[in-house]
Protein backbone atom coordinates (compact mmCIF):
# COMPACT_ATOMS: atom_id res chain seq x y z
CA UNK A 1 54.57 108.22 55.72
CA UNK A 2 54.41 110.79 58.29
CA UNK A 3 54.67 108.40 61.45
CA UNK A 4 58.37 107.31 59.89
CA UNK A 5 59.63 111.03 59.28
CA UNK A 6 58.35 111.42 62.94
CA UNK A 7 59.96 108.62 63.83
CA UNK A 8 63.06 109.19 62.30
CA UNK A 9 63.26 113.01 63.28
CA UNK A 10 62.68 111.19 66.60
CA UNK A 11 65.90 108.85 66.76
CA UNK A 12 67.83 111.91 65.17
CA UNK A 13 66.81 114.02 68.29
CA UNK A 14 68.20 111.25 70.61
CA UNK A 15 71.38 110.45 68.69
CA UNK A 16 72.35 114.68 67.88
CA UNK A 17 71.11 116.25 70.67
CA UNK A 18 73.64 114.78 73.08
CA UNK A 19 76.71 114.97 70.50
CA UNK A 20 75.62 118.63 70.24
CA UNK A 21 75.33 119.43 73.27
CA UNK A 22 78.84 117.31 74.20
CA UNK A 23 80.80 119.77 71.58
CA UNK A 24 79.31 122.70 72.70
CA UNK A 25 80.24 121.58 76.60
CA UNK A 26 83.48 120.87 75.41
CA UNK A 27 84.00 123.66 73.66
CA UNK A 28 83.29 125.70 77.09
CA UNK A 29 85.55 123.58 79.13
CA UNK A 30 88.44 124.96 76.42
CA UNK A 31 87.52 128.27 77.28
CA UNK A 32 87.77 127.81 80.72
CA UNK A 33 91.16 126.13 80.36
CA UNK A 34 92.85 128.97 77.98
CA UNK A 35 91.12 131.71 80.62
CA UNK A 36 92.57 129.84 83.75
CA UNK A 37 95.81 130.12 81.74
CA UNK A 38 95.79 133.40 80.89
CA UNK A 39 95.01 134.29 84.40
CA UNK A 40 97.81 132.18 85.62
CA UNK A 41 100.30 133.86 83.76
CA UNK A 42 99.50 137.11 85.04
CA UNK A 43 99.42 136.25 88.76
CA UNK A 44 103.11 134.22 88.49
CA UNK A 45 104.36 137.23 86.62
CA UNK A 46 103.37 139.71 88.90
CA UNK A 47 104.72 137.89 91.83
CA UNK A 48 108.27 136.83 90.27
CA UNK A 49 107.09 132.95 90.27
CA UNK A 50 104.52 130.56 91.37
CA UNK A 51 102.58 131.66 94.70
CA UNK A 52 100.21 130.38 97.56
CA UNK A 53 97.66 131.98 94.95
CA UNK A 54 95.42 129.35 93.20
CA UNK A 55 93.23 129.88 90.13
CA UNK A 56 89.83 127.54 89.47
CA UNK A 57 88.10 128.57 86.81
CA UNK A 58 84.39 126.90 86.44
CA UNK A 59 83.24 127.24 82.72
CA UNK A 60 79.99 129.75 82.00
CA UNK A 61 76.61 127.99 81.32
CA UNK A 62 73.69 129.89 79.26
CA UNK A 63 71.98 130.32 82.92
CA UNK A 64 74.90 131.72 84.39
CA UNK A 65 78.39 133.73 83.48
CA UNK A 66 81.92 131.64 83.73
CA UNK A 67 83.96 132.61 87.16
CA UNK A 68 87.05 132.08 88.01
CA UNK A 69 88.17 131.65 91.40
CA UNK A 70 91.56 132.97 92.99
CA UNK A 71 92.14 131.33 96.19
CA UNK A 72 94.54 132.18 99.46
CA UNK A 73 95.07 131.59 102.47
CA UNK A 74 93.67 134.30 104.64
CA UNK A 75 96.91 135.93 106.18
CA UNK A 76 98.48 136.20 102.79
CA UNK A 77 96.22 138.95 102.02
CA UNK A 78 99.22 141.16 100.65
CA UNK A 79 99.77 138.71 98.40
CA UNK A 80 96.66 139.90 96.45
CA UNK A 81 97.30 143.86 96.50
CA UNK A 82 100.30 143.44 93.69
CA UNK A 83 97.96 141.49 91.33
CA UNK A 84 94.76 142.93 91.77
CA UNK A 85 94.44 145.81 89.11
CA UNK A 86 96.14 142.90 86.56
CA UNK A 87 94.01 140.11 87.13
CA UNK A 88 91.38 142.70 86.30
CA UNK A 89 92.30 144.22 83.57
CA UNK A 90 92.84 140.67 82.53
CA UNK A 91 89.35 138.80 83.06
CA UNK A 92 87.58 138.07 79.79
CA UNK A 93 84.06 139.45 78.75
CA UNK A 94 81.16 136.94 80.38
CA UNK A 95 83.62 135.59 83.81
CA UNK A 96 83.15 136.83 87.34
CA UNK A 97 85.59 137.22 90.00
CA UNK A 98 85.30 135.66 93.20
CA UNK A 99 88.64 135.53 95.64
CA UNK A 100 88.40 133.13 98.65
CA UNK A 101 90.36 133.54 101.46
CA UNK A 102 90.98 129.89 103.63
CA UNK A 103 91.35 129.75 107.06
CA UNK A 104 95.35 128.81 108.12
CA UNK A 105 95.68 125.84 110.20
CA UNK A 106 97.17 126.62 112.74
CA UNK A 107 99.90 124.24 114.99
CA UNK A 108 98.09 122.79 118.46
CA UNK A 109 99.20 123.61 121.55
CA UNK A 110 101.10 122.15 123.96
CA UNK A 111 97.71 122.27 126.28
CA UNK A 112 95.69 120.72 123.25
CA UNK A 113 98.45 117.96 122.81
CA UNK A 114 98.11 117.43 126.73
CA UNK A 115 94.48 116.81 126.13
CA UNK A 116 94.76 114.76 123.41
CA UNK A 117 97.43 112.69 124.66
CA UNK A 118 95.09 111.57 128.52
C-alpha cells in the first residue's frame, strides 16, 4: 500500500512539476512583455516617435530581479537625457535598469580601402 502512494506521488511529481513550473515561467515572460511595453510607450512619447532607443526586457527569476535593458548607440547619448527621469519613474517594483551604449561603426577609409583592395 505505501510503495503505490509513493509511487504514484512519484509520477505526479514528474507529470506537475514541469506544467507548474511552465505556467509560472509563462506567467513571467507576460510580465516582461506588458513591462517592455509600458516602457516603450514612455520612451516613443517622450521623443515624439520611435528612436535609435531599444528596450529588452529579460523576465525576473526567484534568484535574481527582472531588468530591462535600454540600448543606444554611444554618440546618441542626448537621446537619453529627455527620457531619463520617465523611464524611472516608470520601472516597476522587482526590475533593474541597465542602459548600454554600442559602439558606432564607423565608414573605412580611403587608406583602409587601399589596403584592403592590394
Amino acid at each position: 500500500m505505501i510503495e503505490g502512494t509513493v509511487v504514484f506521488a512519484f509520477v505526479c511529481a514528474l507529470v506537475l512539476g514541469p506544467l507548474a513550473w511552465r505556467a509560472v515561467h509563462d506567467r513571467r515572460q507576460a510580465r516582461a512583455v506588458a513591462v517592455g511595453a509600458d516602457i516603450r510607450h514612455v520612451v516613443d512619447g517622450e521623443l515624439g516617435g520611435e528612436s535609435l532607443i531599444s528596450v529588452h526586457v529579460e523576465p525576473g527569476t526567484m534568484w535574481r530581479s527582472g531588468r530591462v535593458v535600454l540600448s543606444m548607440p554611444a554618440d546618441w547619448r542626448w537621446l537619453m537625457k529627455p527620457t531619463w527621469e520617465r523611464v524611472l519613474a516608470s520601472m516597476p517594483d522587482g526590475y533593474e535598469l541597465v542602459v548600454q551604449q554600442r559602439e558606432t561603426l564607423r565608414a573605412p577609409s580611403r587608406l583602409e580601402d587601399q589596403r584592403v583592395a592590394a
